[in-house]
Protein backbone atom coordinates (compact mmCIF):
# COMPACT_ATOMS: atom_id res chain seq x y z
CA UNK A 1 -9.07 -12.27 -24.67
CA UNK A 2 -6.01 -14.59 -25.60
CA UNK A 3 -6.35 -16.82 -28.44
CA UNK A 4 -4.65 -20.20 -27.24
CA UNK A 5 -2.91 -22.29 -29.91
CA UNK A 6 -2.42 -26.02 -30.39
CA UNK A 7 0.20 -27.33 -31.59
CA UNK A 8 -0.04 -31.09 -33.69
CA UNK A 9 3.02 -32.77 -34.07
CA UNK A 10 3.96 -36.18 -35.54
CA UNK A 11 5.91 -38.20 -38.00
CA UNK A 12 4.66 -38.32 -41.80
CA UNK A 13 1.63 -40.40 -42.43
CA UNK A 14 0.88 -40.42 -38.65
CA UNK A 15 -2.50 -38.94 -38.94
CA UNK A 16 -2.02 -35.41 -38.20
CA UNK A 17 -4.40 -33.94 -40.72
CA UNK A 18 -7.22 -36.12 -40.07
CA UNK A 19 -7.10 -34.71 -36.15
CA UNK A 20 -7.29 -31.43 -38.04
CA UNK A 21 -10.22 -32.42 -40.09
CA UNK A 22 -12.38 -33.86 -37.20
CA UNK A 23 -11.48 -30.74 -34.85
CA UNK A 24 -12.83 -28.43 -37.53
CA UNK A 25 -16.19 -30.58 -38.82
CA UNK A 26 -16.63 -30.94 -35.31
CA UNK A 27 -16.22 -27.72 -33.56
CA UNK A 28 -19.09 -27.64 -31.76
CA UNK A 29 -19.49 -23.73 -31.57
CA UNK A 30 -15.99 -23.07 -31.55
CA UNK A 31 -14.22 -20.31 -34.24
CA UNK A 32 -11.40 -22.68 -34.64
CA UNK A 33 -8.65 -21.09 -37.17
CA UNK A 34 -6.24 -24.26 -38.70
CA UNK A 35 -2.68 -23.30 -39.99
CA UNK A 36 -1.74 -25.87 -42.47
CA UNK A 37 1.29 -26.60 -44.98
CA UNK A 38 -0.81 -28.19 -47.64
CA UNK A 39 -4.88 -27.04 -47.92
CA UNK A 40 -4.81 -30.24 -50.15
CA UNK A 41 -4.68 -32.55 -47.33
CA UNK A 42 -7.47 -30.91 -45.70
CA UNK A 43 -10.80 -33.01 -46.74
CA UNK A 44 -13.30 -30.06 -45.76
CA UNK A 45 -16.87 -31.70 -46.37
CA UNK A 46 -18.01 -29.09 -49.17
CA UNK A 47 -21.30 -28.12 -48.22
CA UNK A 48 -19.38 -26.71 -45.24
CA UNK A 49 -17.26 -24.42 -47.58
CA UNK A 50 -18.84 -21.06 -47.30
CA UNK A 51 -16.16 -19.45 -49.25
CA UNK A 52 -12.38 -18.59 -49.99
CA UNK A 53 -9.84 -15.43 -50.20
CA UNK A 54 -6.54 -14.18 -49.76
CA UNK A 55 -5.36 -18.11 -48.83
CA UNK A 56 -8.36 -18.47 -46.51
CA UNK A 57 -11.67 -20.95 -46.57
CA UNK A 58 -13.88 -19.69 -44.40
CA UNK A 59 -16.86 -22.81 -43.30
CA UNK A 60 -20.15 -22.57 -42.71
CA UNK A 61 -19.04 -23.53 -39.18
CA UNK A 62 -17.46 -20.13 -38.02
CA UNK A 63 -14.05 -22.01 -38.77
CA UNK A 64 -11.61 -20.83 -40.88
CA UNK A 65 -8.28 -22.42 -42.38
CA UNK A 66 -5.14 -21.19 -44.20
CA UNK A 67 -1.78 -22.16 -45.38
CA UNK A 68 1.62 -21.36 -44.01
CA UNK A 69 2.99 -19.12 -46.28
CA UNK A 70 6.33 -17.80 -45.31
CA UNK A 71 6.69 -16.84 -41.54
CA UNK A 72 4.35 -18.49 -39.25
CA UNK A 73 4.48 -15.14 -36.86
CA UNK A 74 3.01 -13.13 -39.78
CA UNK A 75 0.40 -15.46 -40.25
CA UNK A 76 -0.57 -15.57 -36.96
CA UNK A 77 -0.47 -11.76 -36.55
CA UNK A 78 -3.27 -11.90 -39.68
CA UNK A 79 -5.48 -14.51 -38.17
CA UNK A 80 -5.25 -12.51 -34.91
CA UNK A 81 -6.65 -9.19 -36.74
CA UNK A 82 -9.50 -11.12 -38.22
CA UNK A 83 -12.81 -9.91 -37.33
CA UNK A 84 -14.14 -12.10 -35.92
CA UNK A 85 -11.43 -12.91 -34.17
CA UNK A 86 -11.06 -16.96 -33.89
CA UNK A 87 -11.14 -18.47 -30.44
CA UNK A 88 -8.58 -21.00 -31.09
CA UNK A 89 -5.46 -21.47 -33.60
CA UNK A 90 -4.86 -25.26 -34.43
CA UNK A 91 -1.30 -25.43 -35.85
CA UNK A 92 -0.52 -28.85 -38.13
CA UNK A 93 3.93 -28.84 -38.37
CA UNK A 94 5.34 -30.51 -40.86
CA UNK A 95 5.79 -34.39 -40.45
CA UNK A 96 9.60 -33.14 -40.63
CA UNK A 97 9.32 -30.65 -38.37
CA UNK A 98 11.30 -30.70 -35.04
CA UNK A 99 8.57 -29.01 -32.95
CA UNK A 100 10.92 -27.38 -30.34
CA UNK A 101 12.11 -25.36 -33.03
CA UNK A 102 8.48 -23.79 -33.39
CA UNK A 103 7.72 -23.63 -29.76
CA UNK A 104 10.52 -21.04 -29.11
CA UNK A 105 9.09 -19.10 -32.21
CA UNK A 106 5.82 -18.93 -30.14
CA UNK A 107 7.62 -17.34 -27.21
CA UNK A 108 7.70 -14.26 -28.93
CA UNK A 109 6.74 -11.80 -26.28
CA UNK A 110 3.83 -10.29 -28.41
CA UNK A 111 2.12 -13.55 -29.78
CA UNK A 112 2.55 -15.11 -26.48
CA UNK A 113 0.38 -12.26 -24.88
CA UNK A 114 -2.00 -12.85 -27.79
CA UNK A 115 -2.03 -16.07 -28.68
CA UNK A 116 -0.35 -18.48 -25.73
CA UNK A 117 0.81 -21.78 -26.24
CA UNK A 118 -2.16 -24.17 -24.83
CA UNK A 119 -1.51 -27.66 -25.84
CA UNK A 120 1.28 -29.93 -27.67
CA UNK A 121 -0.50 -32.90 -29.08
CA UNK A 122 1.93 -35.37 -30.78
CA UNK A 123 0.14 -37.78 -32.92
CA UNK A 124 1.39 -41.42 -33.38
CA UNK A 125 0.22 -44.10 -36.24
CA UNK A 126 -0.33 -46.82 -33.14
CA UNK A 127 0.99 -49.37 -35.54
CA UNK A 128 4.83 -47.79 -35.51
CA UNK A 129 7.28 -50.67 -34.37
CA UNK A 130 7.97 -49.20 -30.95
CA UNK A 131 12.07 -49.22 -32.06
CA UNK A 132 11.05 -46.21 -34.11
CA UNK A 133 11.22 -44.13 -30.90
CA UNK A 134 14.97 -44.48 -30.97
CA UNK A 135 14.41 -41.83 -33.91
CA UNK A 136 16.02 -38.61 -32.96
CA UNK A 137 13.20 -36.52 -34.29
CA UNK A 138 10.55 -38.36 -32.80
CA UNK A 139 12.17 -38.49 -29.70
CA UNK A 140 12.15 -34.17 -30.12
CA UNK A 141 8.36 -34.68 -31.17
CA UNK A 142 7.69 -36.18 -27.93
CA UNK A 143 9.63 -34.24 -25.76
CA UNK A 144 7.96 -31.24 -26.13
CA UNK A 145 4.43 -32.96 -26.18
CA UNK A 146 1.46 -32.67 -23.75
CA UNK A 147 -0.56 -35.45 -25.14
CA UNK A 148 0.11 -38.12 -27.14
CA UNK A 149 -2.92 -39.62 -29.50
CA UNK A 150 -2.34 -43.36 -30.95
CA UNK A 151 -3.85 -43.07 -34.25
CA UNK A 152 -4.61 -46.03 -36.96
CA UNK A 153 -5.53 -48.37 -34.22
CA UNK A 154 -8.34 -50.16 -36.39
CA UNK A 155 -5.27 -50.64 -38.59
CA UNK A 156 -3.14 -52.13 -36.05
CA UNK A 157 -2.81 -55.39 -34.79
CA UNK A 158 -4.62 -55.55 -31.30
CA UNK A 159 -1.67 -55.43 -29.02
CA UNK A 160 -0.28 -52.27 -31.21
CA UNK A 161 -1.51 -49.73 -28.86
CA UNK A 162 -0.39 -51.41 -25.33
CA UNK A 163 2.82 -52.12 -27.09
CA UNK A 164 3.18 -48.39 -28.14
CA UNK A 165 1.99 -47.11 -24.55
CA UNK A 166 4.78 -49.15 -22.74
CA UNK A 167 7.49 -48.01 -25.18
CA UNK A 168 5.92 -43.96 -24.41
CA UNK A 169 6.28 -45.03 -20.55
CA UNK A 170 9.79 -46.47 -20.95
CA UNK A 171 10.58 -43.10 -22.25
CA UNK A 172 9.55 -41.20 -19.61
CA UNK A 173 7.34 -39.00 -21.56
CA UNK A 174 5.48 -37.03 -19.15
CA UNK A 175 2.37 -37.23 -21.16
CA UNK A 176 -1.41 -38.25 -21.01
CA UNK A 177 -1.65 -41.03 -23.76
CA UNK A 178 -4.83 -41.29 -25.35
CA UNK A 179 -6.43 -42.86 -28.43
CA UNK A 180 -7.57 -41.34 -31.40
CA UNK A 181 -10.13 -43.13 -33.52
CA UNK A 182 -10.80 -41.40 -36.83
CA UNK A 183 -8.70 -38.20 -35.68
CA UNK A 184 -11.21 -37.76 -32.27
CA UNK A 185 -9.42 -36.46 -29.44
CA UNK A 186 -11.04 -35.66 -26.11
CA UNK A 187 -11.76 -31.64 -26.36
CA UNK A 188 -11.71 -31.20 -22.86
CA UNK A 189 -7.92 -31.97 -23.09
CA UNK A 190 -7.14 -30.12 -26.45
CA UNK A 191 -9.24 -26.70 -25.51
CA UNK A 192 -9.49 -26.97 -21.32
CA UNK A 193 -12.81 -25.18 -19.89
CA UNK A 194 -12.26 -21.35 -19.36
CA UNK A 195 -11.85 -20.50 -15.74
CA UNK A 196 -14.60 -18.97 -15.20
CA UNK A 197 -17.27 -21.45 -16.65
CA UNK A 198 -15.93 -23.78 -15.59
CA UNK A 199 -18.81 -26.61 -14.47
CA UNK A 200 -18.49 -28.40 -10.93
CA UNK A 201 -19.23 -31.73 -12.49
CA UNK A 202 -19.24 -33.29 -15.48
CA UNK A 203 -21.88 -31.32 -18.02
CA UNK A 204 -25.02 -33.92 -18.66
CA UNK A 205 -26.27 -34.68 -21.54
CA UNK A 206 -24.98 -37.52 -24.62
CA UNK A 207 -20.86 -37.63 -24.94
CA UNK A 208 -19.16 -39.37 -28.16
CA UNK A 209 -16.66 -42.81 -26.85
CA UNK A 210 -13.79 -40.56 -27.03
CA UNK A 211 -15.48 -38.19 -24.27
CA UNK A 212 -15.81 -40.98 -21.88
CA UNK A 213 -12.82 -41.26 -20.37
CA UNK A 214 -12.24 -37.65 -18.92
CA UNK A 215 -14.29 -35.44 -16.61
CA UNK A 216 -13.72 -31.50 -15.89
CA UNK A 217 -13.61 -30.93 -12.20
CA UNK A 218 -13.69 -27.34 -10.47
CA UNK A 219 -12.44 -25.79 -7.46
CA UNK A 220 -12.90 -22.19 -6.74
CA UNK A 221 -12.09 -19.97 -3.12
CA UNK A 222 -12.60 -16.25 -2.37
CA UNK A 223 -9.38 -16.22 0.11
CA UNK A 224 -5.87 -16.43 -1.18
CA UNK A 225 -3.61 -19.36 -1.02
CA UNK A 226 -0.53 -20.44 -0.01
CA UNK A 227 1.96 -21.31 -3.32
CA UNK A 228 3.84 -23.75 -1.09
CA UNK A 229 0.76 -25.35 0.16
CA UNK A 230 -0.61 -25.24 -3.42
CA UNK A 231 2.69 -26.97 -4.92
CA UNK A 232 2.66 -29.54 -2.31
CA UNK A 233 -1.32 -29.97 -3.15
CA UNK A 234 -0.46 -30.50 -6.74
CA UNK A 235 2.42 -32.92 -6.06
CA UNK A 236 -0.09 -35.10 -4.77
CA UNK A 237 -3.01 -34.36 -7.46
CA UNK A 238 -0.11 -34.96 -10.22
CA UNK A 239 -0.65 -38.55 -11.36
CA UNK A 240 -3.98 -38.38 -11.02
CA UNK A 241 -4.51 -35.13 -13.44
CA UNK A 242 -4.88 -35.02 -17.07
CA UNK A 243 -5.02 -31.02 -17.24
CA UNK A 244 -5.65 -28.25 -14.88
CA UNK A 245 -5.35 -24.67 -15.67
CA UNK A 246 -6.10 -22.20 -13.18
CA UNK A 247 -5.84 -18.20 -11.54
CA UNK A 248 -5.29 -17.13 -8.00
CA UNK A 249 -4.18 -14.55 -5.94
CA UNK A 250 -1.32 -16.01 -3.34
CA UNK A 251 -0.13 -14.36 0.08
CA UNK A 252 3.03 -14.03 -0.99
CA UNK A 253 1.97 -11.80 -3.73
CA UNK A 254 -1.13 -10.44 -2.65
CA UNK A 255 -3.57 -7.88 -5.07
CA UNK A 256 -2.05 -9.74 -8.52
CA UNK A 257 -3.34 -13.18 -9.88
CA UNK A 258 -1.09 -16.25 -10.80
CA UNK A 259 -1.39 -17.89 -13.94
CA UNK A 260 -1.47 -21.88 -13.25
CA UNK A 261 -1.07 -24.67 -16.28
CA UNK A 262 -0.41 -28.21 -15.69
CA UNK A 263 0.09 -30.55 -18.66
CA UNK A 264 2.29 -33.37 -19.85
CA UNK A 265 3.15 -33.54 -16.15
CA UNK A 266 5.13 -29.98 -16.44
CA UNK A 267 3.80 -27.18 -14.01
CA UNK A 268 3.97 -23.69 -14.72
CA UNK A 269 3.65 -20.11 -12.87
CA UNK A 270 3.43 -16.79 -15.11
CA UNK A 271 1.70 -13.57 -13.53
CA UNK A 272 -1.58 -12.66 -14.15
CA UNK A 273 -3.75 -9.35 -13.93
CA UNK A 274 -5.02 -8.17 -10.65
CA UNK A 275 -8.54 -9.58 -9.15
CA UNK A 276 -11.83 -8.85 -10.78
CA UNK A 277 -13.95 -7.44 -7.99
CA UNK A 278 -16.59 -10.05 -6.80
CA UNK A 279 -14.85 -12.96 -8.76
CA UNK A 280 -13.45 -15.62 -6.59
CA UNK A 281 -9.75 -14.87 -5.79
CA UNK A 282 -8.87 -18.81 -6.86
CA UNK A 283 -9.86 -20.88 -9.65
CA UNK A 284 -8.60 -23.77 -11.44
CA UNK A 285 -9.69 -26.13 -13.34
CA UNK A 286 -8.70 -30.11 -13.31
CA UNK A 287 -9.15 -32.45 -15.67
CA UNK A 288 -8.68 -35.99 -14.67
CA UNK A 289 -9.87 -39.37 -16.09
CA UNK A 290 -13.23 -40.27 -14.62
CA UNK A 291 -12.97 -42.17 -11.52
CA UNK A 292 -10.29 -41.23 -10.46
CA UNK A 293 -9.76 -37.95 -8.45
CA UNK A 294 -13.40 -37.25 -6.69
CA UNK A 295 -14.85 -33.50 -6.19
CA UNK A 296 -14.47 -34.71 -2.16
CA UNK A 297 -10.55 -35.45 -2.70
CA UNK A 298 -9.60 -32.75 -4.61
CA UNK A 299 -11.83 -30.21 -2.21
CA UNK A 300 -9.93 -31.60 0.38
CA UNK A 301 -7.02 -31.03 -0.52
CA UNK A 302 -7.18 -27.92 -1.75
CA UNK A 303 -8.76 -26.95 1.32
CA UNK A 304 -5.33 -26.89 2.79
CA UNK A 305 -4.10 -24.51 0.59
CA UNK A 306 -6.55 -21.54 1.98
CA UNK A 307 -4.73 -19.34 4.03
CA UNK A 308 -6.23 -19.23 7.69
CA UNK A 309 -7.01 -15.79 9.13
């Protein structure tokens, strides 16, 4: 199985490395491997150290973390030979970093086949005058981005964060804004639900403030689709949608699956495997924020997209 990778971006001092520390003390049953410049930063609780080695801790968690030492391709062709393999790479750049720059790195042919590109989360100290965006680097950091997380906000004044949203939505930036309190980020938007488990609704049970304001939504068909009925489907789903990730096989290209992500507002085809016998021929998976796209809507819609006969 691919390993997906997330990629945190921001300025220095935005708060990078404290979204780092709260995806890793709060993984949740995930092997979550963190790339880091500086292990310093890194406040790992210490009774969930289980142990370090060749530039690795390893937590009581199933987590690991290491430094960037050198070429971040080699390091990411070691975690990927780990055993057990992680499910996830977390990547923290450099507060200097222009994170375009790494992004091509990570179209190398072989780790993108191992370890794809999932998510670009920029992180932004909510308190930033919103003239800083005129900053040519930030501008690259949020070009690239996926999601942007306000951080600092008990820090801030309280009109910080609406200030900083309307200066993101000036910009263009085709990306789901969201606050992060204490480094917690919705996980449904950092690691989407796997195809194939997917739940209907949202999963019961208690949810941390942060959780609140998404829900996972699933749609699933055992007929092919129709990719122009599917692209005009998600032209109408698009400002409603956080996320969606998805496979299906289309009648244009029948017996192979599609590969489907939607983030940051950026849709995106790649070619898949062919069909698993007795697995639905179309999944995908939509995140939106709750309230606003209904399991009736999106059915609907995507109704249309079934090819008749």
């Amino acid at each position: 199985m691919p390993v997906p990778i997330l990629l945190v971006t921001g300025f220095l001092g935005a708060g990078k490395t404290t979204v780092v520390n709260h995806l890793l003390a709060h993984a949740e049953g995930r092997r979550i491997a963190a790339v880091v410049n500086d292990f310093g930063a890194i406040n790992i609780d210490a009774e969930l150290i289980a142990g370090a080695s060749d530039g690795v801790v390893s937590l009581a968690n199933g987590c690991i973390c290491c430094s960037l030492e050198g070429d971040l391709l080699r390091t990411l062709s070691t975690l990927l030979r780990r055993d057990p393999k992680p499910e996830y790479i977390v990547i923290e750049t450099s507060g200097v970093a222009d994170p375009s720059d790494i992004v091509r790195n990570l179209m190398d042919p072989v780790i993108l086949r191992e370890a794809p590109l999932e998510t670009v989360l920029c992180v932004m100290d909510a308190g930033t005058p919103p003239s800083a965006l005129d900053d040519a680097l930030v501008r690259a950091q949020l070009r690239v981005v996926d999601i942007v997380a306000l951080s600092k906000l008990d820090l801030a004044d309280e009109g910080a964060g609406a200030r900083m949203r309307e200066a993101i939505r000036v910009l263009r930036v085709p990306a789901v804004v969201v606050d992060a309190q204490h480094g917690e980020i919705p996980a449904a938007l950092l690691f989407p639900a796997t195809i194939d488990s997917a739940p209907a609704t949202r999963e019961p049970g208690p949810r941390r403030p942060a959780e609140e304001r998404f829900e996972t939504l699933s749609w699933t068909s055992d007929h092919p689709i129709s990719l122009p009925r599917l692209q005009q489907a998600i032209g109408r789903l698009a400002p409603k949608l956080a996320r969606a990730k998805g496979l299906f096989e289309t009648v244009e290209q029948p017996g192979r699956l599609t590969v489907f992500q939607f983030a940051g507002g950026r849709a995106t085809l790649a070619p898949g495997e062919a069909p698993t016998p007795g697995v639905p021929r179309s999944r995908i998976v939509f995140i939106a924020e709750l309230g606003v796209l209904s399991k009736a809507e999106l059915d609907g819609i995507l109704a249309e997209c079934v090819a008749s006969g």
